[in-house]
PDB file of N, CA and C in Angstrom:
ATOM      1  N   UNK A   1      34.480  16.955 149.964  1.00  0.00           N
ATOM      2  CA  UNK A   1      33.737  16.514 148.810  1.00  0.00           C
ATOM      3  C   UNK A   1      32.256  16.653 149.092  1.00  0.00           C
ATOM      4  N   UNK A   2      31.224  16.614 147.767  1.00  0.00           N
ATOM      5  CA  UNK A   2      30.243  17.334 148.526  1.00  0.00           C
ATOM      6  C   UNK A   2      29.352  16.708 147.036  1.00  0.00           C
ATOM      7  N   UNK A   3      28.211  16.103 147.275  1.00  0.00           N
ATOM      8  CA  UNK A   3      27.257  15.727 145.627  1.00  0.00           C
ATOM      9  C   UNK A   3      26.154  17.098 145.740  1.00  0.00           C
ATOM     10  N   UNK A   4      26.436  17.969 146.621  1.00  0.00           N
ATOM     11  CA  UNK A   4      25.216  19.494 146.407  1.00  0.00           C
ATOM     12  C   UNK A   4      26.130  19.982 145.550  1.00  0.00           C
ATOM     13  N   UNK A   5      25.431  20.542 144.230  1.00  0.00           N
ATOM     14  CA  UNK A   5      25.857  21.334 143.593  1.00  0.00           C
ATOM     15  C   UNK A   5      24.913  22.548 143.316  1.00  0.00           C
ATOM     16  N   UNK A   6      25.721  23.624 143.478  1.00  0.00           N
ATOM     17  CA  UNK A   6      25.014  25.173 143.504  1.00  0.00           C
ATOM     18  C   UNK A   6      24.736  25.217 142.161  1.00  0.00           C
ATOM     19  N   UNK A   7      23.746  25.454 142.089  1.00  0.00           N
ATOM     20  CA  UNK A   7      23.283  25.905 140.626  1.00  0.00           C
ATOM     21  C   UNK A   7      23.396  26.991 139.569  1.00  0.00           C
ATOM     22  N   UNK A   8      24.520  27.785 140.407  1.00  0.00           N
ATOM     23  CA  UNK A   8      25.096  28.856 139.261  1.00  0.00           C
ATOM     24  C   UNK A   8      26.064  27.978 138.751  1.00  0.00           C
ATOM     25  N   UNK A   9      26.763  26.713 139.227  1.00  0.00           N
ATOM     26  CA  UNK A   9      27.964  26.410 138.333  1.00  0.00           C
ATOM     27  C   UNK A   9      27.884  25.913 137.130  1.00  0.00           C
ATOM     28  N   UNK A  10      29.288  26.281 135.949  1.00  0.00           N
ATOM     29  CA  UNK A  10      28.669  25.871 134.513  1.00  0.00           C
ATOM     30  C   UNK A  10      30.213  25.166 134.729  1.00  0.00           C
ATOM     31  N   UNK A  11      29.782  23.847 134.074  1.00  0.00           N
ATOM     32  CA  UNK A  11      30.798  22.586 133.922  1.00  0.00           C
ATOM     33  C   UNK A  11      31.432  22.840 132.932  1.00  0.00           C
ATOM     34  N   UNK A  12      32.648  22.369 132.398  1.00  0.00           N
ATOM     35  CA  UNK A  12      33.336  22.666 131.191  1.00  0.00           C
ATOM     36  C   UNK A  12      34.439  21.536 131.302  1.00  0.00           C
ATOM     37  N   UNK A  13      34.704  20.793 130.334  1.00  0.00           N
ATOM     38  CA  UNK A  13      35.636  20.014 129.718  1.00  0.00           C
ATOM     39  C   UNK A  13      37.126  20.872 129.577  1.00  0.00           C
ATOM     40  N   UNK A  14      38.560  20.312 129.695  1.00  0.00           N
ATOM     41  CA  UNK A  14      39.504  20.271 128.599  1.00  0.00           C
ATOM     42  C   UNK A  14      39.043  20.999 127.243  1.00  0.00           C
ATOM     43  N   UNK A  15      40.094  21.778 126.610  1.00  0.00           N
ATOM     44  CA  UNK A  15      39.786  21.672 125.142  1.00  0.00           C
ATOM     45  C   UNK A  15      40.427  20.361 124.595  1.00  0.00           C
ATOM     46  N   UNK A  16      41.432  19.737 125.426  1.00  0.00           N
ATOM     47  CA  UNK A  16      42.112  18.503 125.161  1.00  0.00           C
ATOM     48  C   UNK A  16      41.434  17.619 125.336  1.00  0.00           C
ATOM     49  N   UNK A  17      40.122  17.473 125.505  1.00  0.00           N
ATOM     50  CA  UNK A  17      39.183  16.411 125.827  1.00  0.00           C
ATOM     51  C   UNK A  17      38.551  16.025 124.868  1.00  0.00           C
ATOM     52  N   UNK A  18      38.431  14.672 124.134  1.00  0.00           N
ATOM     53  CA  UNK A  18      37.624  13.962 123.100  1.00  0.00           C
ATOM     54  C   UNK A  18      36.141  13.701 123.214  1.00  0.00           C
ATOM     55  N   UNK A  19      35.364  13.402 122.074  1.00  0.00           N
ATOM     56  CA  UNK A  19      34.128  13.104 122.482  1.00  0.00           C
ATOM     57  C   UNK A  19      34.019  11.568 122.321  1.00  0.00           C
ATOM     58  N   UNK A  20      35.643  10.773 122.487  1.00  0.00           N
ATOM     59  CA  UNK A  20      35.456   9.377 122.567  1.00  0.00           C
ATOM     60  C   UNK A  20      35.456   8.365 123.957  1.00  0.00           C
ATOM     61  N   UNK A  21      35.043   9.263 125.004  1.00  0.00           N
ATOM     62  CA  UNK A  21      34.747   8.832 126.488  1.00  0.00           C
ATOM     63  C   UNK A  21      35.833   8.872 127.082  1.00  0.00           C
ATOM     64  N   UNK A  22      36.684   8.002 127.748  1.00  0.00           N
ATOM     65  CA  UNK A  22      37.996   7.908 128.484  1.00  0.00           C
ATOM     66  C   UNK A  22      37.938   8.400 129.621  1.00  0.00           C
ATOM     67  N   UNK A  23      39.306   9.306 130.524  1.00  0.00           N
ATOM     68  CA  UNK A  23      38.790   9.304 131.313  1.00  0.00           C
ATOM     69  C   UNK A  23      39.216  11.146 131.322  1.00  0.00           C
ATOM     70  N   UNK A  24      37.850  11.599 131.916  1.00  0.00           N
ATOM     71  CA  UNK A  24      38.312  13.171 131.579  1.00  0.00           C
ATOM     72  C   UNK A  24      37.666  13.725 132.982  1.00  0.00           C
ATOM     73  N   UNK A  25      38.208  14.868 133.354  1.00  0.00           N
ATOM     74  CA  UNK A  25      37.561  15.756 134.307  1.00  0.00           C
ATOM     75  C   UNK A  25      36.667  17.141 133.957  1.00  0.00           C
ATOM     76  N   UNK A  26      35.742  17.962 134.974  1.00  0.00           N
ATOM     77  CA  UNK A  26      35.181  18.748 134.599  1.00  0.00           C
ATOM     78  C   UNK A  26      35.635  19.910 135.309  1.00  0.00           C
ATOM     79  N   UNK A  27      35.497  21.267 134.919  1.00  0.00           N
ATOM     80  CA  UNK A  27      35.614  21.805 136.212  1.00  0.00           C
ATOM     81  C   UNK A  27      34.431  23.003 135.918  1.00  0.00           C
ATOM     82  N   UNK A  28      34.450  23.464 137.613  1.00  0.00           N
ATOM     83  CA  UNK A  28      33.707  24.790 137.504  1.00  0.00           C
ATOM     84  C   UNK A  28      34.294  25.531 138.517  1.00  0.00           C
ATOM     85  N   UNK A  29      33.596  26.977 138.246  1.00  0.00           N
ATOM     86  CA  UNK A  29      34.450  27.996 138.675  1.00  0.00           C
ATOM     87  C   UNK A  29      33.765  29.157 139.189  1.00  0.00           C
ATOM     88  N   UNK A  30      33.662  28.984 140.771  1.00  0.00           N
ATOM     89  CA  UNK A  30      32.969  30.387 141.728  1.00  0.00           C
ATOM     90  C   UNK A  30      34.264  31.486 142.130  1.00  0.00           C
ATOM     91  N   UNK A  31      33.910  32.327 142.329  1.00  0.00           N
ATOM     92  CA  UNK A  31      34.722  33.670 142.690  1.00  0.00           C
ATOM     93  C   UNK A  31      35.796  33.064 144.156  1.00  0.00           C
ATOM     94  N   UNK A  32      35.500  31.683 144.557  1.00  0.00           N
ATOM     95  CA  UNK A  32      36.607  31.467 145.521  1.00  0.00           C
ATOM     96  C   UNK A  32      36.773  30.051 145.697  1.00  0.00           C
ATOM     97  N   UNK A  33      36.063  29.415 144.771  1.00  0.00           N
ATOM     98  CA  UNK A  33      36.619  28.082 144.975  1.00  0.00           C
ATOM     99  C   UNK A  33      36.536  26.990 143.427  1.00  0.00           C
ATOM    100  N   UNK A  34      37.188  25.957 142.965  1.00  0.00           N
ATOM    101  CA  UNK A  34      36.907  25.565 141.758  1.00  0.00           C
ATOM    102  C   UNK A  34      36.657  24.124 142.232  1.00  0.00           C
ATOM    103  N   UNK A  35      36.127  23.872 141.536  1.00  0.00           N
ATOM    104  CA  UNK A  35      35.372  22.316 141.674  1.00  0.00           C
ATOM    105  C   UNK A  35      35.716  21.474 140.645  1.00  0.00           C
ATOM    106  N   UNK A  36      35.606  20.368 141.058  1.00  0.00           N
ATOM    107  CA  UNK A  36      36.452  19.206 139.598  1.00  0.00           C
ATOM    108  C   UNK A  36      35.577  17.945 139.918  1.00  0.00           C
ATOM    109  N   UNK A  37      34.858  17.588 139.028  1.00  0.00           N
ATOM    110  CA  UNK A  37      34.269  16.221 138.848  1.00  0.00           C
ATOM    111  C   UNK A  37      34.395  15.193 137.861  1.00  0.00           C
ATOM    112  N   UNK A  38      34.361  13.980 138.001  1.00  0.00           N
ATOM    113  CA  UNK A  38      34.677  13.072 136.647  1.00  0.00           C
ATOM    114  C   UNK A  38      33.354  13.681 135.841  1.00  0.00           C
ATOM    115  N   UNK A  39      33.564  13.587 134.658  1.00  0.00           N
ATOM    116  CA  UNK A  39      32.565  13.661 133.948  1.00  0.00           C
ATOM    117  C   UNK A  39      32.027  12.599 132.932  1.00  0.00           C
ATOM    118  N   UNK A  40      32.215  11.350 133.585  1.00  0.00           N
ATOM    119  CA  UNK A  40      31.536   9.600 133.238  1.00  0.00           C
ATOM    120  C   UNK A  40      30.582   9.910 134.485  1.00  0.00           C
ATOM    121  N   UNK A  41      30.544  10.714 135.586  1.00  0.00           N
ATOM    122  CA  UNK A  41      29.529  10.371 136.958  1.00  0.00           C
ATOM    123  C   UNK A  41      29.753  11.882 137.263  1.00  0.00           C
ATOM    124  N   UNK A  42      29.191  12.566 136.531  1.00  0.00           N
ATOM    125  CA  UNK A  42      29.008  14.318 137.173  1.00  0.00           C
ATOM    126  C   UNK A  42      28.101  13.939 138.815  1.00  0.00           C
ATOM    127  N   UNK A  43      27.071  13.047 138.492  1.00  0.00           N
ATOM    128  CA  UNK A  43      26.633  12.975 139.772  1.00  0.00           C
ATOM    129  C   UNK A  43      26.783  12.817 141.117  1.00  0.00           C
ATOM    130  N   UNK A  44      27.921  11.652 140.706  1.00  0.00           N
ATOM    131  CA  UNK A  44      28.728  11.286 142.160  1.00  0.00           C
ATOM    132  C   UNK A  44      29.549  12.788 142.912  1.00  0.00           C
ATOM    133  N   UNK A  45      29.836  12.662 143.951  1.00  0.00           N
ATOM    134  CA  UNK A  45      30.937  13.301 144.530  1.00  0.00           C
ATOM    135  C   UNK A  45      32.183  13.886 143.722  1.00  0.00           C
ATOM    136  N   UNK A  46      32.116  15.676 144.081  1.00  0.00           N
ATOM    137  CA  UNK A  46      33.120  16.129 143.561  1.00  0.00           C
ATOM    138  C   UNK A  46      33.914  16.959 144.234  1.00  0.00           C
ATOM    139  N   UNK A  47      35.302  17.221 144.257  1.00  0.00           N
ATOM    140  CA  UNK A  47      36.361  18.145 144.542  1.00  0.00           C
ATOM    141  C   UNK A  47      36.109  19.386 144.681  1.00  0.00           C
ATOM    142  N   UNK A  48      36.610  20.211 145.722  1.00  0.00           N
ATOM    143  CA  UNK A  48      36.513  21.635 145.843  1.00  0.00           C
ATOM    144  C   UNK A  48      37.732  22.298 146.425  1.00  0.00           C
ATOM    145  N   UNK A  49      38.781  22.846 145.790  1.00  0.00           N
ATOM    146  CA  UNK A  49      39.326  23.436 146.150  1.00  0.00           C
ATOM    147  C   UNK A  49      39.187  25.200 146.446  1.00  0.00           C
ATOM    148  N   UNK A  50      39.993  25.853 147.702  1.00  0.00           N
ATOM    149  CA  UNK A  50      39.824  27.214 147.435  1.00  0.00           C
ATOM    150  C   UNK A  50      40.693  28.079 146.346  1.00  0.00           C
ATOM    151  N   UNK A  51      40.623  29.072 145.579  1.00  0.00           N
ATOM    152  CA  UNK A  51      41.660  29.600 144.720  1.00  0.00           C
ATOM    153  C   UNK A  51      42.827  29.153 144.508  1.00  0.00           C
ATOM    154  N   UNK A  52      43.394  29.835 146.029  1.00  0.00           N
ATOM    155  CA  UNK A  52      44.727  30.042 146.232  1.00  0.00           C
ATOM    156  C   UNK A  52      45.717  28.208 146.687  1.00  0.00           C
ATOM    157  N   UNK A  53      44.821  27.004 146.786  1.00  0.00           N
ATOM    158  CA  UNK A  53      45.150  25.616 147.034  1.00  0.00           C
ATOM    159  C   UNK A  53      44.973  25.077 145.060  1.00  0.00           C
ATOM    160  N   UNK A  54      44.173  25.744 144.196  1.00  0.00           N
ATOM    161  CA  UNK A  54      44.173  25.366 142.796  1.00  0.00           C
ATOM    162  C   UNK A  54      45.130  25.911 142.181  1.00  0.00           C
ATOM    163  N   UNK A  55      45.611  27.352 142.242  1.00  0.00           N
ATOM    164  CA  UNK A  55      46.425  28.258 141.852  1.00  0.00           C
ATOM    165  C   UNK A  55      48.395  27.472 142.314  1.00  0.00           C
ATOM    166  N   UNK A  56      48.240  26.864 143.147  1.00  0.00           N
ATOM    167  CA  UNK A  56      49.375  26.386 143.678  1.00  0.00           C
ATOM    168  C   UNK A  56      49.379  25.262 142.947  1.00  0.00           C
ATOM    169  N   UNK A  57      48.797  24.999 143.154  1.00  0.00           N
ATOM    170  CA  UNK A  57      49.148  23.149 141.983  1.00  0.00           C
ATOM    171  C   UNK A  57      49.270  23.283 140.631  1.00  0.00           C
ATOM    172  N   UNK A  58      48.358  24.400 140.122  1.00  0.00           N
ATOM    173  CA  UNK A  58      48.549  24.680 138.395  1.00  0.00           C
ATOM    174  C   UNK A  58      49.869  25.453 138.602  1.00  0.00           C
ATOM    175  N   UNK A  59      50.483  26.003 139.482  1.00  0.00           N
ATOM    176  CA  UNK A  59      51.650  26.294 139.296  1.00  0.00           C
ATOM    177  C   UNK A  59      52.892  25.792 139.377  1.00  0.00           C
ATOM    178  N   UNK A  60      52.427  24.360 140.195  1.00  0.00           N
ATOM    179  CA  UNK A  60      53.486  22.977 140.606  1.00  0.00           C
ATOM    180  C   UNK A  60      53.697  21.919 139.249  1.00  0.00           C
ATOM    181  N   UNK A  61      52.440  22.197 138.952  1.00  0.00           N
ATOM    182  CA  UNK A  61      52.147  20.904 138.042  1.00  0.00           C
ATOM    183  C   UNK A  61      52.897  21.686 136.098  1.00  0.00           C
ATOM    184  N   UNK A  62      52.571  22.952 136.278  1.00  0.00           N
ATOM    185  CA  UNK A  62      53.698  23.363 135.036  1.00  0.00           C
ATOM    186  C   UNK A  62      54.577  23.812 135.372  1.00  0.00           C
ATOM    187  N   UNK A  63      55.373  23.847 136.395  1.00  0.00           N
ATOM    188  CA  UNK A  63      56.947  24.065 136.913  1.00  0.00           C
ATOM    189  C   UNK A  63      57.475  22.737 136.155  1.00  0.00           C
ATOM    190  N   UNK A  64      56.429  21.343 136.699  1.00  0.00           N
ATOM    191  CA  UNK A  64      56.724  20.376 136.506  1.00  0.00           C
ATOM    192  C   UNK A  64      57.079  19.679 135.016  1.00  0.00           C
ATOM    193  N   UNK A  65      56.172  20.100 134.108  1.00  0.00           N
ATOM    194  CA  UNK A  65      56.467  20.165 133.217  1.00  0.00           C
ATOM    195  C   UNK A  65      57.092  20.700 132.098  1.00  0.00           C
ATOM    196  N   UNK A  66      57.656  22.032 132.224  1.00  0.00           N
ATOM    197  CA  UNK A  66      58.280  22.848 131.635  1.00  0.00           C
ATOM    198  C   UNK A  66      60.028  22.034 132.124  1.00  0.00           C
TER     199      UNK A  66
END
């Protein structure tokens, strides 16, 4: 986890995400790693996974659901 953030990254919401607060995540996205922050505290400390450790879970997590 890491509060430096590189300044090419562009944050992005869910399209499933409301503009009535709750609790939502952000992510961004470099050529080898994706990053995920709450977005109530973009500032605090955020997540970094590499590709191929994000790519495995979005593939666990809709095995899971399907």
């Amino acid at each position: 986890m890491s509060t430096d953030e590189p300044a090419r990254l562009v944050w992005f919401k869910s399209s499933y995400s409301g503009n009535e607060g709750g609790e939502c995540l952000e992510a961004a996205f470099d050529p080898a790693t994706v990053h995920i922050r709450d977005s109530k505290a973009p500032a605090r400390a955020q997540l970094a996974f590499h590709l191929p450790q994000w790519t495995a879970f979005v593939r666990y997590a809709g095995a899971a659901e399907g």
